[in-house]
Protein backbone atom coordinates (compact mmCIF):
# COMPACT_ATOMS: atom_id res chain seq x y z
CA UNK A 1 80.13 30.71 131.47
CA UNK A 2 82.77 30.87 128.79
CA UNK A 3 81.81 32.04 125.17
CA UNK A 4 80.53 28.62 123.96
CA UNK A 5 82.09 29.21 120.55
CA UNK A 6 85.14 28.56 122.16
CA UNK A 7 85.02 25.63 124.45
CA UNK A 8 84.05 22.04 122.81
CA UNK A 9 82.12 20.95 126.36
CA UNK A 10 80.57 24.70 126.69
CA UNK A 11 78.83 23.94 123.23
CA UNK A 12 77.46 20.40 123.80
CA UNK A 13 75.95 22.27 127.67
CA UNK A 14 74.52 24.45 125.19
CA UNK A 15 72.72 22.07 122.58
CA UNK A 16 74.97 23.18 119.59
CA UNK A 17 76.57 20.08 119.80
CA UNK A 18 75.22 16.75 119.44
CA UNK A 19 76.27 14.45 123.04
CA UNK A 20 75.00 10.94 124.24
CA UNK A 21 73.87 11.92 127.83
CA UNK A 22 73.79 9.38 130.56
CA UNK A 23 73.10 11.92 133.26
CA UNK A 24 72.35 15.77 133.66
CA UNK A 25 71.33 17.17 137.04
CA UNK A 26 71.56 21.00 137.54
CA UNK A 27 75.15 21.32 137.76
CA UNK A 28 76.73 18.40 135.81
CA UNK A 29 76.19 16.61 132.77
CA UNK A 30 77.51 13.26 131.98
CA UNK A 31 78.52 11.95 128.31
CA UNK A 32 80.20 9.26 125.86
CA UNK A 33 83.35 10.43 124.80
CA UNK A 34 84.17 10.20 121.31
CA UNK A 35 86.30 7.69 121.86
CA UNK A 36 86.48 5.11 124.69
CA UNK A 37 89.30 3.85 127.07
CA UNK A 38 86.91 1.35 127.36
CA UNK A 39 83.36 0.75 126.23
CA UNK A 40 81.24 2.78 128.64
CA UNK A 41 83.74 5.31 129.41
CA UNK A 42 81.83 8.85 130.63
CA UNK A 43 82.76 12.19 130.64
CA UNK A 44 81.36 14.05 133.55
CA UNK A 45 81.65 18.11 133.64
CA UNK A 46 80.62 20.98 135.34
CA UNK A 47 77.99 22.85 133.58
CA UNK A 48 79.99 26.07 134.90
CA UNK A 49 82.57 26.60 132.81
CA UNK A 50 86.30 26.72 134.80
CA UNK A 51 89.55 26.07 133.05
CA UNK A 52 91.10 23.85 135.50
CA UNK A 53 89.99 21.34 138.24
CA UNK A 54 91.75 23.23 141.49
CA UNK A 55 90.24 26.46 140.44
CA UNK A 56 86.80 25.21 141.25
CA UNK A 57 85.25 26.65 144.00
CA UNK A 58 85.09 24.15 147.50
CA UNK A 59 81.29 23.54 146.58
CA UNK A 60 81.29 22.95 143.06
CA UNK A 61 84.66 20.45 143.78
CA UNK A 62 82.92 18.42 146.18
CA UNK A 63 80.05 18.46 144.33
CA UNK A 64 81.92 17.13 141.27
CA UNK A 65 83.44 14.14 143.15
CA UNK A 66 79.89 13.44 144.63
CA UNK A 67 78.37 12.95 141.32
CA UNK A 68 81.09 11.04 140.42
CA UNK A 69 80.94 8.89 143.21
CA UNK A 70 76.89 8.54 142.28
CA UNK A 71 77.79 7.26 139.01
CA UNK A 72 80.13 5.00 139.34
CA UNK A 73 78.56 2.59 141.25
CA UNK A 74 75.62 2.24 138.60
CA UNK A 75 78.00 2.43 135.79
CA UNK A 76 80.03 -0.58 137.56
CA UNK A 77 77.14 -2.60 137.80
CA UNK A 78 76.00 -2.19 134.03
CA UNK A 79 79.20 -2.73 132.59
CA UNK A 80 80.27 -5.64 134.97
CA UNK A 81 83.38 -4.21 135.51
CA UNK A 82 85.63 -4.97 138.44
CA UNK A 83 86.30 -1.25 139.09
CA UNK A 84 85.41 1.99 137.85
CA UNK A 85 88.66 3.99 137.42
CA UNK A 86 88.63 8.23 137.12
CA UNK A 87 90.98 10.31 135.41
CA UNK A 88 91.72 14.46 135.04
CA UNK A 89 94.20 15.96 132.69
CA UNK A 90 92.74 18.75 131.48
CA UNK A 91 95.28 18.93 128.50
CA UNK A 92 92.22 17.74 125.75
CA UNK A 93 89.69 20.71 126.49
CA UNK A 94 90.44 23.37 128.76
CA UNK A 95 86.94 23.09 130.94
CA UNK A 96 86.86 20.62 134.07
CA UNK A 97 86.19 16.91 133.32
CA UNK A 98 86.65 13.63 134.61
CA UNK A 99 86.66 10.65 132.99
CA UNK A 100 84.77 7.78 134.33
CA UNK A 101 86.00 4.71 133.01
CA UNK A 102 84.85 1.20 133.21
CA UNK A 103 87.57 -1.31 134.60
CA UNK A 104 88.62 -5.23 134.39
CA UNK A 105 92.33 -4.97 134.39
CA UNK A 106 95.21 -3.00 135.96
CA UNK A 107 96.76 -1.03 132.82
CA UNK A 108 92.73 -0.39 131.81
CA UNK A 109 92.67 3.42 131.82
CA UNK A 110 95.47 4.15 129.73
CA UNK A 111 93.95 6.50 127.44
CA UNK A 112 96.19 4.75 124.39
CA UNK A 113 93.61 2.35 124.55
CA UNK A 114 90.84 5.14 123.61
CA UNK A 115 88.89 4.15 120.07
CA UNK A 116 85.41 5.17 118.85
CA UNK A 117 82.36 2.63 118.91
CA UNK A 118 80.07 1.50 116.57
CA UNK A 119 77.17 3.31 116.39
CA UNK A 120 75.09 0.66 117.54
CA UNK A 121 77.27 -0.55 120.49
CA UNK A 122 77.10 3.01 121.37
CA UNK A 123 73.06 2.93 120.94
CA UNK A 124 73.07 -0.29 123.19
CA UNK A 125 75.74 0.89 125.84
CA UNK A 126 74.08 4.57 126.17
CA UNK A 127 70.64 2.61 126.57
CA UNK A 128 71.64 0.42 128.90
CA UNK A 129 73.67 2.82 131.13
CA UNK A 130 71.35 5.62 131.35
CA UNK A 131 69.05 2.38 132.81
CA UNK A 132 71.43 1.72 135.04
CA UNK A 133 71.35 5.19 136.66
CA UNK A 134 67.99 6.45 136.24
CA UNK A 135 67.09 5.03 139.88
CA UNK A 136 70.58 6.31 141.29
CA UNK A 137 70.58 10.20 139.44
CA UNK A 138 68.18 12.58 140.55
CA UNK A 139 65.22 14.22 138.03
CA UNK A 140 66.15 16.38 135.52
CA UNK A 141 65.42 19.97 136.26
């Protein structure tokens, strides 16, 4: 793992920094961004820290899309979207992540669209999403 002083993601894997989790299994973790492309949006990363998404081994890459894939279908369902849209850039923090975004319209997951959320929408949406995959997202460890 990268020194978690230096990677934003590495620090919230850590518990330094504060992070509304939706999902955690042994490899991943799943989060609110700070700000959302739309409400619901997640942030899923590796808890392995790696700089850049084709640098992951063949195991931990299919094991990122699978988790992805696990999530969105719950995620869908809660937010009554029409599709759940992914993203990677890897320009915002250099450690592997994908954006899992809610979606009801074609130009949805441009990430212009990305502004914080009330606290309390936040409070309700985290609540209601972590519902939404608790019967789909294995234990935690």
């Amino acid at each position: 793992m990268a020194d978690p002083n230096a990677c934003v993601f590495c620090q919230i894997i850590a518990g330094q920094l504060p992070a509304r989790t939706v999902y955690e299994d042994a490899d991943h973790i799943a989060f609110f961004p700070l700000e959302h492309i739309n409400p619901g949006h997640l942030v899923l990363i590796p808890k392995r820290h790696t700089d850049y998404l084709f640098d992951l081994d063949s195991a931990a890459y299919q094991a990122l899309w699978a988790t992805t894939a696990r999530i969105a279908g719950p995620l869908r369902n809660a937010m009554s979207a029409k599709r759940v849209g992914v993203a990677v850039e890897g320009f915002s923090v250099p450690h592997v992540h994908v954006h899992i975004v809610p979606l009801y319209a074609f130009d949805d997951l441009d990430p212009s669209r990305a502004r914080a959320l009330e606290p309390a929408k936040a409070d309700r949406l985290h609540a209601l999403i972590r519902r939404a995959l608790a019967g789909a997202a294995p234990e935690r460890p």
